[in-house]
PDB file of N, CA and C in Angstrom:
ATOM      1  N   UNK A   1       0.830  -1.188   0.000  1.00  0.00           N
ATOM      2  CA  UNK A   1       0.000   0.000   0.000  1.00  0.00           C
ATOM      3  C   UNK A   1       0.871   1.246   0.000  1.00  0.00           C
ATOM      4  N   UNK A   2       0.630   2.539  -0.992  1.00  0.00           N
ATOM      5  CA  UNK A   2       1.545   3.259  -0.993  1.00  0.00           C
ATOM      6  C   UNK A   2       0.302   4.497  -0.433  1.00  0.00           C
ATOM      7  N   UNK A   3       1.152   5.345   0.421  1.00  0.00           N
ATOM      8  CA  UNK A   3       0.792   6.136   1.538  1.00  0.00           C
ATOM      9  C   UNK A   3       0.983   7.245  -0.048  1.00  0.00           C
ATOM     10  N   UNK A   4      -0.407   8.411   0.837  1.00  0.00           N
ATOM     11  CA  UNK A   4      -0.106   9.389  -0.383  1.00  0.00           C
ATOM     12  C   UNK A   4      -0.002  10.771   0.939  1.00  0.00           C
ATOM     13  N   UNK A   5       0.851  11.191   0.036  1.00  0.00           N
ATOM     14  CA  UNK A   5       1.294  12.848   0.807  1.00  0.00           C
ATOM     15  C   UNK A   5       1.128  13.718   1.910  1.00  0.00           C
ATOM     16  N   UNK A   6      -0.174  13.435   1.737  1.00  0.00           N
ATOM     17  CA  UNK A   6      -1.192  14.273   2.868  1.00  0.00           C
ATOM     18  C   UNK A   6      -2.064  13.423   3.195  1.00  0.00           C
ATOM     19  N   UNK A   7      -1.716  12.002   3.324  1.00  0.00           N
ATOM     20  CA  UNK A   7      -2.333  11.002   5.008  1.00  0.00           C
ATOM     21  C   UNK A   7      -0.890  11.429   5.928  1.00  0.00           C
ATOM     22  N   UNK A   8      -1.530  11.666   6.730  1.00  0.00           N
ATOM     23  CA  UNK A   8      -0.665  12.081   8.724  1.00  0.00           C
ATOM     24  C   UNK A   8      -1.076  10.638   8.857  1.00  0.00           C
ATOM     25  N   UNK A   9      -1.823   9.912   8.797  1.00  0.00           N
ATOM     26  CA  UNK A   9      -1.614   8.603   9.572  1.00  0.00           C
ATOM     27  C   UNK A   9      -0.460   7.842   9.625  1.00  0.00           C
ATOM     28  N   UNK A  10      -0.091   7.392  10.565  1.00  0.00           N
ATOM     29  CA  UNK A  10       0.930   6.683  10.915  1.00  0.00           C
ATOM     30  C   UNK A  10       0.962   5.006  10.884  1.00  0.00           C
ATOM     31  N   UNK A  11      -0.344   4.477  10.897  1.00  0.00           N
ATOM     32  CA  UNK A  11      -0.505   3.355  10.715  1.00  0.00           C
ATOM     33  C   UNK A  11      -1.531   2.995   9.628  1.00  0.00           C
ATOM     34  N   UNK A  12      -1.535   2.048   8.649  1.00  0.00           N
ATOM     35  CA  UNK A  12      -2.488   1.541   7.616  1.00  0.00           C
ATOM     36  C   UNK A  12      -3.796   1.490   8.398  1.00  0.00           C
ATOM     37  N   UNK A  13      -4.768   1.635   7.654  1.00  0.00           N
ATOM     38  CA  UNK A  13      -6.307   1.191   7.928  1.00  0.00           C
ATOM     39  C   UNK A  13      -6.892   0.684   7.235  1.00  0.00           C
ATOM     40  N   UNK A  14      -7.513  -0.358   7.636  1.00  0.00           N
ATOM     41  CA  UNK A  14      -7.990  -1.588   7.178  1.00  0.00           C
ATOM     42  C   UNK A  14      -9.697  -1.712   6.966  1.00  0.00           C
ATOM     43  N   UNK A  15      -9.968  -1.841   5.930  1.00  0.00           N
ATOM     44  CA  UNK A  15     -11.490  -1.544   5.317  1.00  0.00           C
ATOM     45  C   UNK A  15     -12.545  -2.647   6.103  1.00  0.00           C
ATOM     46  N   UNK A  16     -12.448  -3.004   7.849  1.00  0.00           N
ATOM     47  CA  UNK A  16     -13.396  -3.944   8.604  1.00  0.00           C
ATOM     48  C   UNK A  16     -14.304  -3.383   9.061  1.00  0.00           C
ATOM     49  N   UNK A  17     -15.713  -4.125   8.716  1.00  0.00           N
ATOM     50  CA  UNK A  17     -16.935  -4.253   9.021  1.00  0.00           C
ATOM     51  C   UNK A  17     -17.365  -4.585   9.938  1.00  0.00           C
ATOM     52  N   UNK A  18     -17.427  -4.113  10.405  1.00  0.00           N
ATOM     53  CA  UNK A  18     -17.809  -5.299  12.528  1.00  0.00           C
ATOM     54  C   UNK A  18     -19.086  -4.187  13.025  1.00  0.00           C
ATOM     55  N   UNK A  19     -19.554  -4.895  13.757  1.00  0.00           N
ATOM     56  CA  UNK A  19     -20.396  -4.580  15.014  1.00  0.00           C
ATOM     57  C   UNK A  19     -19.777  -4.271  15.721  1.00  0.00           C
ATOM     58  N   UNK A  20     -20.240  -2.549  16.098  1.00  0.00           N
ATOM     59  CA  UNK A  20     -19.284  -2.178  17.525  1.00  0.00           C
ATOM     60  C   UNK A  20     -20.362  -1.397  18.586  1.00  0.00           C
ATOM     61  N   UNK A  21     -20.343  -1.516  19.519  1.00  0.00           N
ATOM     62  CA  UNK A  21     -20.687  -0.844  21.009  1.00  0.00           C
ATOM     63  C   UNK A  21     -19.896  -0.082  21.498  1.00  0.00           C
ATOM     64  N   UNK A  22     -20.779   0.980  21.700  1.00  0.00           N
ATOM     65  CA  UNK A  22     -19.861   1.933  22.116  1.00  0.00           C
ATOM     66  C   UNK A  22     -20.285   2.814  22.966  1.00  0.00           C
ATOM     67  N   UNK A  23     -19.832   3.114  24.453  1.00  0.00           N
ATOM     68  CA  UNK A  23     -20.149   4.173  25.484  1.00  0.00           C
ATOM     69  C   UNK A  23     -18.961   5.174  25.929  1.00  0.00           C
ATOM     70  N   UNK A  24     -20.039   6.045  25.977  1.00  0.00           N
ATOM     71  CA  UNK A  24     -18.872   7.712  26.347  1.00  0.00           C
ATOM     72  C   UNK A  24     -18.730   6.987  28.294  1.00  0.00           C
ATOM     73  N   UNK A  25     -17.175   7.459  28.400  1.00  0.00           N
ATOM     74  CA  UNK A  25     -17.023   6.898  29.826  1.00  0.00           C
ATOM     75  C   UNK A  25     -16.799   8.589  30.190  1.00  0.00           C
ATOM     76  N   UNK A  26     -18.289   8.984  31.397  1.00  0.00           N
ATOM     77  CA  UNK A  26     -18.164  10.519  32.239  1.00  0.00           C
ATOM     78  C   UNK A  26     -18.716  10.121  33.556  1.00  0.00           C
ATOM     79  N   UNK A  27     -18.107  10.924  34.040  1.00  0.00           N
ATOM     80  CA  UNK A  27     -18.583  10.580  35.688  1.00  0.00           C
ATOM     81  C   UNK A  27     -20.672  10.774  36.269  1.00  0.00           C
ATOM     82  N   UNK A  28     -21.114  11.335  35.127  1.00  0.00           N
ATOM     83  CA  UNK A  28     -22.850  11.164  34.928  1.00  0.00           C
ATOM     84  C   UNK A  28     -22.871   9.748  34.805  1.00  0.00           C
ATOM     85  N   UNK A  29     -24.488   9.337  35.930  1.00  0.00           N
ATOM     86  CA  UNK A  29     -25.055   8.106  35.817  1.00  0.00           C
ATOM     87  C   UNK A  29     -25.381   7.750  34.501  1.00  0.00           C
ATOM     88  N   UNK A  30     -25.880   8.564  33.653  1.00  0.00           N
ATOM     89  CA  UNK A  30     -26.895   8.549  32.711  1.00  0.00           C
ATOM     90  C   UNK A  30     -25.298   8.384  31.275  1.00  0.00           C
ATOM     91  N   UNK A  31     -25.214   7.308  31.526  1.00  0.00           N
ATOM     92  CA  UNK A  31     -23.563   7.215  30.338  1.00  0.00           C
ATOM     93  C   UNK A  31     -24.099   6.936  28.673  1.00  0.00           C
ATOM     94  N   UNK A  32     -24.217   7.832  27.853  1.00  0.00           N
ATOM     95  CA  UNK A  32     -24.425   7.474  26.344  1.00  0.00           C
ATOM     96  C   UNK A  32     -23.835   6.344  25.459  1.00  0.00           C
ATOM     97  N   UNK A  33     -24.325   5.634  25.207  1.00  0.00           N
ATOM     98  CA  UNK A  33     -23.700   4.545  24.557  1.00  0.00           C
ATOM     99  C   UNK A  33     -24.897   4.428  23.127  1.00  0.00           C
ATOM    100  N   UNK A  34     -24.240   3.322  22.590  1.00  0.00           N
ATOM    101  CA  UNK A  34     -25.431   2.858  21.719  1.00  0.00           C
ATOM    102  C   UNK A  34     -24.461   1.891  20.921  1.00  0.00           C
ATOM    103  N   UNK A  35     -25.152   1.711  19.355  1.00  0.00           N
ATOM    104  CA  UNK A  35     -24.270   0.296  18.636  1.00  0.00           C
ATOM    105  C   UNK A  35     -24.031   1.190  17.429  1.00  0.00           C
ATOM    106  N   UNK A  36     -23.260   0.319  16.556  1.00  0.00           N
ATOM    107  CA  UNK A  36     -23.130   1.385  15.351  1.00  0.00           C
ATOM    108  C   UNK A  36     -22.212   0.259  14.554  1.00  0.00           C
ATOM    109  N   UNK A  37     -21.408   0.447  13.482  1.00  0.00           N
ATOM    110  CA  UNK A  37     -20.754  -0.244  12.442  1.00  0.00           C
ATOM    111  C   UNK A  37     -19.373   0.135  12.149  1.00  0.00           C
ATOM    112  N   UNK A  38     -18.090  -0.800  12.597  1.00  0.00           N
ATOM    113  CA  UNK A  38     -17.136  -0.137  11.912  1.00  0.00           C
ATOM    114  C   UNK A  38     -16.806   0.058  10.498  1.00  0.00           C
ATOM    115  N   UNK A  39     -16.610   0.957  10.469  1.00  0.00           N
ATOM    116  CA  UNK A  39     -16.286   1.349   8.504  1.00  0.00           C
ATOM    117  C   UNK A  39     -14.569   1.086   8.658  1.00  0.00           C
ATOM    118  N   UNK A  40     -13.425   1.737   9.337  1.00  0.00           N
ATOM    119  CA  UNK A  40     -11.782   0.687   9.213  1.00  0.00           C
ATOM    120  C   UNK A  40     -11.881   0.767  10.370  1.00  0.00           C
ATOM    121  N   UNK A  41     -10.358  -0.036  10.581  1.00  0.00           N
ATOM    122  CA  UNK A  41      -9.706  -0.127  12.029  1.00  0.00           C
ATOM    123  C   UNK A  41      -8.391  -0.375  11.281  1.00  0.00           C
ATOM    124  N   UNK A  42      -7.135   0.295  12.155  1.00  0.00           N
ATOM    125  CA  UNK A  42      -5.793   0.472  12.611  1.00  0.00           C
ATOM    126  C   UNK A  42      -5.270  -0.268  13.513  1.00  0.00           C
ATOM    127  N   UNK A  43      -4.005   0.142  13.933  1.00  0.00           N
ATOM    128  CA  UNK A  43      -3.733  -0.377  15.171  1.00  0.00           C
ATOM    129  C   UNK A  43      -3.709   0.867  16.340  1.00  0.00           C
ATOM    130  N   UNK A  44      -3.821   2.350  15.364  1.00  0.00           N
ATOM    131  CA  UNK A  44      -4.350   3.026  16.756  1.00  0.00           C
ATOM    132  C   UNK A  44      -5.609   4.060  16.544  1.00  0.00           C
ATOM    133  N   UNK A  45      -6.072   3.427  15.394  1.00  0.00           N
ATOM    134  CA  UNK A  45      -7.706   4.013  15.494  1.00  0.00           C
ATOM    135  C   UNK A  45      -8.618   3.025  15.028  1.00  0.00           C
ATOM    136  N   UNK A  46     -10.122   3.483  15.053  1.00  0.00           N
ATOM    137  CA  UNK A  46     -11.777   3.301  14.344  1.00  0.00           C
ATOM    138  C   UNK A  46     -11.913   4.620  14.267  1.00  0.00           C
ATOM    139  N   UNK A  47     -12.621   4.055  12.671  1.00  0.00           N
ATOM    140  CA  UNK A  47     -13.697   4.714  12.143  1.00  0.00           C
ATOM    141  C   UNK A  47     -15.262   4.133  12.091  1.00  0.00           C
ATOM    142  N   UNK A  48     -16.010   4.650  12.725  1.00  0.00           N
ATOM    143  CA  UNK A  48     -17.579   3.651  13.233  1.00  0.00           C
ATOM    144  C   UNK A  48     -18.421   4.652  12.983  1.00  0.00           C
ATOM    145  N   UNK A  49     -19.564   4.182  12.693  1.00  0.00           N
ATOM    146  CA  UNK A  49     -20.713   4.545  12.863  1.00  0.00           C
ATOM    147  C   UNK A  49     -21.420   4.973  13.749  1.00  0.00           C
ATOM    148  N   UNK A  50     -22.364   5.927  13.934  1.00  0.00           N
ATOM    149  CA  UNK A  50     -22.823   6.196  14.983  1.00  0.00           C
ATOM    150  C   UNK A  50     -24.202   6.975  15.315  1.00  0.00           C
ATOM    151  N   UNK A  51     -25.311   6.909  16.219  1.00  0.00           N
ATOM    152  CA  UNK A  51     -26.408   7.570  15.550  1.00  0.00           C
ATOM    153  C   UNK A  51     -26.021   9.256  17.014  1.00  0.00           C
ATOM    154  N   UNK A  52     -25.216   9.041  17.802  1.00  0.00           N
ATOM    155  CA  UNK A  52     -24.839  10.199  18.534  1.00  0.00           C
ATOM    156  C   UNK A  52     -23.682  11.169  17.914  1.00  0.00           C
ATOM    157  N   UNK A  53     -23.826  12.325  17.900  1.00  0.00           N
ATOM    158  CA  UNK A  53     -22.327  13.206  17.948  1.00  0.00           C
ATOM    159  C   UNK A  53     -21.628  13.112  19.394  1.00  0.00           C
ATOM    160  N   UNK A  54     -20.425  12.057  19.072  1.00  0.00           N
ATOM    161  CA  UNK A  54     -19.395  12.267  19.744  1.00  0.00           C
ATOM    162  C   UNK A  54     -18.637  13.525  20.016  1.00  0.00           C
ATOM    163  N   UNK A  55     -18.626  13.994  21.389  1.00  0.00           N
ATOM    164  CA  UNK A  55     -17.803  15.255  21.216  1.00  0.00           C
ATOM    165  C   UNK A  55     -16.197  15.140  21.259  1.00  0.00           C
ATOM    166  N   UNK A  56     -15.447  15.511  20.704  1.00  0.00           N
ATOM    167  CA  UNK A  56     -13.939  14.995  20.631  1.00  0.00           C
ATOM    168  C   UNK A  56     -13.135  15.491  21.444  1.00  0.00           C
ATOM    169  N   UNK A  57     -12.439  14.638  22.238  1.00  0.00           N
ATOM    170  CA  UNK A  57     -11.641  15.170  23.875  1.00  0.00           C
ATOM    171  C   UNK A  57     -12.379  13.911  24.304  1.00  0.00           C
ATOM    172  N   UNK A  58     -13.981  13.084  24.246  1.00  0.00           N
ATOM    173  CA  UNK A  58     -14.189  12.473  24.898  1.00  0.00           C
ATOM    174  C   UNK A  58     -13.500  11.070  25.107  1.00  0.00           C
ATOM    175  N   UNK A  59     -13.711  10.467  26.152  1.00  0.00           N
ATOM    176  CA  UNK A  59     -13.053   9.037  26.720  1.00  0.00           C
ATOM    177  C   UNK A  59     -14.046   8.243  26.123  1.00  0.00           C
ATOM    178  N   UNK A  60     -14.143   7.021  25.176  1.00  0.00           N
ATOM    179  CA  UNK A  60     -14.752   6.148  25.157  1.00  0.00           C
ATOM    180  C   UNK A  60     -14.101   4.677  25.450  1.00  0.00           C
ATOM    181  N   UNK A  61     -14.963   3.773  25.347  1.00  0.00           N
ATOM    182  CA  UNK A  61     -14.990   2.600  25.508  1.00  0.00           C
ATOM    183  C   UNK A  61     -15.701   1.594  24.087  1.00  0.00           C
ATOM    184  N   UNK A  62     -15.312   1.168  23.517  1.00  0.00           N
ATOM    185  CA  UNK A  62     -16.074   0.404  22.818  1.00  0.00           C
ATOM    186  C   UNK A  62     -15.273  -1.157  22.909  1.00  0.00           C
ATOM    187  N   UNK A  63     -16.792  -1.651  22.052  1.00  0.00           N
ATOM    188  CA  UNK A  63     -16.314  -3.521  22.232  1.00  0.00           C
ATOM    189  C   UNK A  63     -16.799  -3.959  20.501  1.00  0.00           C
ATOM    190  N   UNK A  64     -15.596  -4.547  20.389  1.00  0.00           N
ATOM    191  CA  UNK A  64     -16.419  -5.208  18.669  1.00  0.00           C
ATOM    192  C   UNK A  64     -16.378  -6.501  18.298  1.00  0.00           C
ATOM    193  N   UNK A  65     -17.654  -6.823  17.937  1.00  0.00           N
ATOM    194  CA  UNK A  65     -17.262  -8.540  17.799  1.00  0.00           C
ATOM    195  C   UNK A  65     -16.560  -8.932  16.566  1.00  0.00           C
ATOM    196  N   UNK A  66     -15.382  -9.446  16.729  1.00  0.00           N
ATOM    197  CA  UNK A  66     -14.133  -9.957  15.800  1.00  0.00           C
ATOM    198  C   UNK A  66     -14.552 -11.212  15.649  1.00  0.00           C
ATOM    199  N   UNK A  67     -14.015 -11.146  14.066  1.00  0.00           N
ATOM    200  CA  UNK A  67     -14.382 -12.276  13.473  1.00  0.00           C
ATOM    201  C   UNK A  67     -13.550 -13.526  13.340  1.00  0.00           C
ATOM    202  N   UNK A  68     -12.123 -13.506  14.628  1.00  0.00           N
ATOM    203  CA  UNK A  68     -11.761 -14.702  14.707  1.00  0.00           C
ATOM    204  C   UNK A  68     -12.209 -15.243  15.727  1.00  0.00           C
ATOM    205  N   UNK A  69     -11.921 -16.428  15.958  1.00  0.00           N
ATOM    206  CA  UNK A  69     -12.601 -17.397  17.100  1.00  0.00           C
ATOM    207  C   UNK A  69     -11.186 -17.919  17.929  1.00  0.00           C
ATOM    208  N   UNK A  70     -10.894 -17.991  19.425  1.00  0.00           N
ATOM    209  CA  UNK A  70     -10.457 -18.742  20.476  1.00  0.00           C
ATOM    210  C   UNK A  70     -10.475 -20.390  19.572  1.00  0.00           C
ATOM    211  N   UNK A  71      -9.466 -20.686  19.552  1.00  0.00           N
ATOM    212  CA  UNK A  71      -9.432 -22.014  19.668  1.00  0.00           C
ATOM    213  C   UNK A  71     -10.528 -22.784  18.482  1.00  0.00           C
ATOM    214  N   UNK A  72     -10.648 -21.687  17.322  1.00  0.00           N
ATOM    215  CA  UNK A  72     -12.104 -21.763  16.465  1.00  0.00           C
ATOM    216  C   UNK A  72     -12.843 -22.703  17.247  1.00  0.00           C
ATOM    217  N   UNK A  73     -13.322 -22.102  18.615  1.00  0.00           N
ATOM    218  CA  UNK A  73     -14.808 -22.338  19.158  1.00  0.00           C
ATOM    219  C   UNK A  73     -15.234 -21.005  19.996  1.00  0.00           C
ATOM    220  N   UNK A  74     -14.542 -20.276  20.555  1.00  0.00           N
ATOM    221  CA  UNK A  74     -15.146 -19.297  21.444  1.00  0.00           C
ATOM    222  C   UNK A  74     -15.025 -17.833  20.600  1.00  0.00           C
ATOM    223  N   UNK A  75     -16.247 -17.374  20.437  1.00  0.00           N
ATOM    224  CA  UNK A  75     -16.204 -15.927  19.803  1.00  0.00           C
ATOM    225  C   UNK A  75     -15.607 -14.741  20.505  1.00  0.00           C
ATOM    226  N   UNK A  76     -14.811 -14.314  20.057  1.00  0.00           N
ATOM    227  CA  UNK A  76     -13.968 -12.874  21.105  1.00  0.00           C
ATOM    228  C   UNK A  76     -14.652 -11.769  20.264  1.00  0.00           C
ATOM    229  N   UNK A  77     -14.075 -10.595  21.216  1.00  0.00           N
ATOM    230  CA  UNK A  77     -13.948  -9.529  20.948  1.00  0.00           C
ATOM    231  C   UNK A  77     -12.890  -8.480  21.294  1.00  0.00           C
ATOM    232  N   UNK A  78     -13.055  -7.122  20.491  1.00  0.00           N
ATOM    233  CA  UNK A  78     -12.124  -6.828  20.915  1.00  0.00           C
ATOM    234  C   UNK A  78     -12.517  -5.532  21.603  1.00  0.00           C
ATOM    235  N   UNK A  79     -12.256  -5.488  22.510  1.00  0.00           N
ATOM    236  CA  UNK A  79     -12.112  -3.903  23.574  1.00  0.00           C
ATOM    237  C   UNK A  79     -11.357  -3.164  24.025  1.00  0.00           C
ATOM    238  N   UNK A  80     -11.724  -1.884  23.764  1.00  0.00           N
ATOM    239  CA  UNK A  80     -10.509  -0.686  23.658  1.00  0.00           C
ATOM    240  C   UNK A  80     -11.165   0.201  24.644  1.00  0.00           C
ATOM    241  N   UNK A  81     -10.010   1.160  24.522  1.00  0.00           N
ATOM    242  CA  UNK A  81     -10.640   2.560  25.202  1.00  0.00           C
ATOM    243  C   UNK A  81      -9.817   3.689  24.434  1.00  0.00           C
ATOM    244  N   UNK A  82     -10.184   4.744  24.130  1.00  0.00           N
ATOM    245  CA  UNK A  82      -9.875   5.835  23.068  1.00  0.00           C
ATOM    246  C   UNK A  82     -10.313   7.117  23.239  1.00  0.00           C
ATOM    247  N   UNK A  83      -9.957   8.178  22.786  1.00  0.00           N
ATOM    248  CA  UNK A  83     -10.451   9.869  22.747  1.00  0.00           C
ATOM    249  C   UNK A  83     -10.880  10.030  21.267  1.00  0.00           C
ATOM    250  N   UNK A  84     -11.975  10.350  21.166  1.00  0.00           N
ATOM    251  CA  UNK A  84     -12.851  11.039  19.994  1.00  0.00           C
ATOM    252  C   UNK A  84     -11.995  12.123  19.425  1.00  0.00           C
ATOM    253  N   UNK A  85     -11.633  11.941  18.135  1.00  0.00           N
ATOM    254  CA  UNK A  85     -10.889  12.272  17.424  1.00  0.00           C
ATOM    255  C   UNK A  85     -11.517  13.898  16.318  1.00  0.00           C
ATOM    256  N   UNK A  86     -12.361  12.920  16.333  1.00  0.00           N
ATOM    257  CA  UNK A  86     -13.507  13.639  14.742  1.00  0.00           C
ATOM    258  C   UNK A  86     -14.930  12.701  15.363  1.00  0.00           C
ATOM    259  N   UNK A  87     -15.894  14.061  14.669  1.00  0.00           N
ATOM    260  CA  UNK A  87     -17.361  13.741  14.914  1.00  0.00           C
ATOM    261  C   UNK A  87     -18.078  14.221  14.010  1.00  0.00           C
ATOM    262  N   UNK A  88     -18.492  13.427  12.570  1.00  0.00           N
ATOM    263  CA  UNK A  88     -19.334  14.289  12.184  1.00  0.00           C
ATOM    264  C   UNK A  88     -20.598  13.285  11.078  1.00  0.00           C
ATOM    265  N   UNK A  89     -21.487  13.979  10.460  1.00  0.00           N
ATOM    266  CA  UNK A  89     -22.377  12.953   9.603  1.00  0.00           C
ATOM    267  C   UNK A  89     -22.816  11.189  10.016  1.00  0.00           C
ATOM    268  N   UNK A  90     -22.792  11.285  11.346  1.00  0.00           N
ATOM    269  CA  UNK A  90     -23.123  10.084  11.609  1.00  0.00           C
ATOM    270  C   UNK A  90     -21.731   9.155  11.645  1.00  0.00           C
ATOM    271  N   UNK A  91     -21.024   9.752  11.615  1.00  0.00           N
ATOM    272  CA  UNK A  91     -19.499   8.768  11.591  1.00  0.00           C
ATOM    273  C   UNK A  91     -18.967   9.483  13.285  1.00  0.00           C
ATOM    274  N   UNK A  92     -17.619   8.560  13.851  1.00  0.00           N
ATOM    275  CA  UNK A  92     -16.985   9.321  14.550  1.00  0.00           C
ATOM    276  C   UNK A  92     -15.423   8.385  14.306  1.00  0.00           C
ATOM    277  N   UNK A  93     -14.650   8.616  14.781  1.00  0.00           N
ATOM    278  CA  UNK A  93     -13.116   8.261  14.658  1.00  0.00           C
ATOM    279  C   UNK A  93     -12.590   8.333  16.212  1.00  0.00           C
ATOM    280  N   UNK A  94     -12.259   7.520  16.898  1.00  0.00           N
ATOM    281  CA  UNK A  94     -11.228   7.703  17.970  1.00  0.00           C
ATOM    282  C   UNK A  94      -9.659   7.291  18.000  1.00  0.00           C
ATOM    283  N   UNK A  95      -9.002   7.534  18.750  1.00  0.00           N
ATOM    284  CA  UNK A  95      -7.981   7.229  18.617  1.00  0.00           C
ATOM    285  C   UNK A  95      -7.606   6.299  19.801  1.00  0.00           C
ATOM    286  N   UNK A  96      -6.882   4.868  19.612  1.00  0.00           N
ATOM    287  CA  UNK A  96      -7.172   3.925  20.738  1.00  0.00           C
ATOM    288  C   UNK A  96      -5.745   4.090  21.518  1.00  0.00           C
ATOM    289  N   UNK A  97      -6.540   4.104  22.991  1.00  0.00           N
ATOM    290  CA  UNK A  97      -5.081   4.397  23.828  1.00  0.00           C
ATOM    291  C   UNK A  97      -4.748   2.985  24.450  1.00  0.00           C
ATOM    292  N   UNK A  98      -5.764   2.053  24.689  1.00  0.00           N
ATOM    293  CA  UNK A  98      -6.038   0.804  24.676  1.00  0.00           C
ATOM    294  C   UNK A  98      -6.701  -0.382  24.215  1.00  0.00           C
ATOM    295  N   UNK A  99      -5.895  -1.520  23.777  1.00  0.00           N
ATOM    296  CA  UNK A  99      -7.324  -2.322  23.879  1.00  0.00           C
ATOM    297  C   UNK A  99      -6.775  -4.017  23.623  1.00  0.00           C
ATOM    298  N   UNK A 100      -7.460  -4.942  23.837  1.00  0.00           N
ATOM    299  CA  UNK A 100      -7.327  -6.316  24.243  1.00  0.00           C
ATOM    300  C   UNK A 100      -8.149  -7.381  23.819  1.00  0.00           C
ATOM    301  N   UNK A 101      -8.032  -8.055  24.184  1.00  0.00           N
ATOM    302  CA  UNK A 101      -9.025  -9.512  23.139  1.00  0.00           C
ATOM    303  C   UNK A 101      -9.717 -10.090  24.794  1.00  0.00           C
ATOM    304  N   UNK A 102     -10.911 -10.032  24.377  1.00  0.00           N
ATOM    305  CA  UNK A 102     -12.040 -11.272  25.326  1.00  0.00           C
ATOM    306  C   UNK A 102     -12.811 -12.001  24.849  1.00  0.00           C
ATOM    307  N   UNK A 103     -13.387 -12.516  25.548  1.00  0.00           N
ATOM    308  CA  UNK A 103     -13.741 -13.656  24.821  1.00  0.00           C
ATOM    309  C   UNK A 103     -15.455 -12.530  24.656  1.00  0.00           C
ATOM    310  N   UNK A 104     -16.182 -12.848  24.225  1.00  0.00           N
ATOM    311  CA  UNK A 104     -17.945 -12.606  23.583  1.00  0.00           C
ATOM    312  C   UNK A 104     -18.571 -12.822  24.708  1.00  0.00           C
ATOM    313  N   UNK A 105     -19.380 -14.306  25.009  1.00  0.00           N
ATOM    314  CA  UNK A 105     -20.163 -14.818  25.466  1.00  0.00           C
ATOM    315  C   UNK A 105     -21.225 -14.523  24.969  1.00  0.00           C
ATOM    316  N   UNK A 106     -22.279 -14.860  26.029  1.00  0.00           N
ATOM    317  CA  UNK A 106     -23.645 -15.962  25.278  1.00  0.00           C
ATOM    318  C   UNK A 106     -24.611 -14.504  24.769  1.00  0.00           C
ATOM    319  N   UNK A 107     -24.118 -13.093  25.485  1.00  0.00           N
ATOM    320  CA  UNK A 107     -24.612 -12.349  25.273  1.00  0.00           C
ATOM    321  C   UNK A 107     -24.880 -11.329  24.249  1.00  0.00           C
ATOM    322  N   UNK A 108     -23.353 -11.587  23.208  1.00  0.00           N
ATOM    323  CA  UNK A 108     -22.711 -10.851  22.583  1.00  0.00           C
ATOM    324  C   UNK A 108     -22.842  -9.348  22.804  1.00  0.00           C
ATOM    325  N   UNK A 109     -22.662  -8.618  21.059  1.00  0.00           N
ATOM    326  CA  UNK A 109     -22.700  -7.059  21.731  1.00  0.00           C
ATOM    327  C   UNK A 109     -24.020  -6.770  21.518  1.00  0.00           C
ATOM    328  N   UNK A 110     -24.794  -5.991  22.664  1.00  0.00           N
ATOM    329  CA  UNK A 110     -25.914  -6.203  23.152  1.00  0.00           C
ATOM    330  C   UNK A 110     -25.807  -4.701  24.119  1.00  0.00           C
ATOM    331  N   UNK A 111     -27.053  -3.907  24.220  1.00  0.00           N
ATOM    332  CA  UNK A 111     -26.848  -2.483  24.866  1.00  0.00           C
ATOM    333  C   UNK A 111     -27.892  -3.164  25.863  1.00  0.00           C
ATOM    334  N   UNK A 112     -27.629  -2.999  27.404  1.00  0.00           N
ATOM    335  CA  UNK A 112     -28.506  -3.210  28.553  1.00  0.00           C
ATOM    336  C   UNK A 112     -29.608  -2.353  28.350  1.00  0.00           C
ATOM    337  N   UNK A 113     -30.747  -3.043  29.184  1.00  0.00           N
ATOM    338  CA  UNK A 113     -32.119  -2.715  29.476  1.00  0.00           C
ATOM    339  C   UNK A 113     -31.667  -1.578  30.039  1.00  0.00           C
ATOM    340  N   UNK A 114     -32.528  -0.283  29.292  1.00  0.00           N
ATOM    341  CA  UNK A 114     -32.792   1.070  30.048  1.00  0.00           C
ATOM    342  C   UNK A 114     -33.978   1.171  30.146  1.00  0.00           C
ATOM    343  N   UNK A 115     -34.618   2.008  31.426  1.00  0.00           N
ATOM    344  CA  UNK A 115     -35.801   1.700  31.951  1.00  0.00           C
ATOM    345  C   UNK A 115     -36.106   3.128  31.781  1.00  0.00           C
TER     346      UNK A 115
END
């Protein structure tokens, strides 16, 4: 892949489709989350979908279900934590300061009962 002039990115991005979850982490009970679609992933960003404007400075958290398997039997995912980069047209971009492989479970990605 040949990098053109005016990408600043530092790492390739990769054209993956996943299911991602995603919540703003603020010290309010009432924490915004929702689901949305990754459009790429890096090794230190996403680009996802989203039906909220992310404000950028923010801390998130997201989880995405990856499409390799544990031992091809247990479905993982992968979970990060990142600062909102860019916010706009239903897209947002963070930049990941962390993130790690777990396993799924029976629940997958799934937004809890709000009452």
């Amino acid at each position: 892949m040949k990098k053109e002039a005016s990408d600043r990115r530092t790492s390739n991005r990769f054209p993956i489709e996943r299911d991602i979850l995603y919540r703003v982490l603020n010290k309010r009970t009432d924490q915004e989350m929702g689901l949305g679609r990754t459009i790429n992933i890096s090794s230190t960003g996403i680009l996802f979908t989203t039906k909220h404007f992310l404000l950028p400075g923010k801390l998130v958290e997201v989880a995405i279900h990856w499409p390799a398997q544990l031992n091809n039997t247990t479905p993982l995912k992968l979970v990060g934590r990142g600062r909102v980069v860019r916010s706009e047209d239903g897209v947002a971009a963070i930049e990941m300061q962390h993130y790690e492989f777990r396993t799924l479970g029976s629940q997958g990605l799934s937004l809890p009962n709000v009452e």
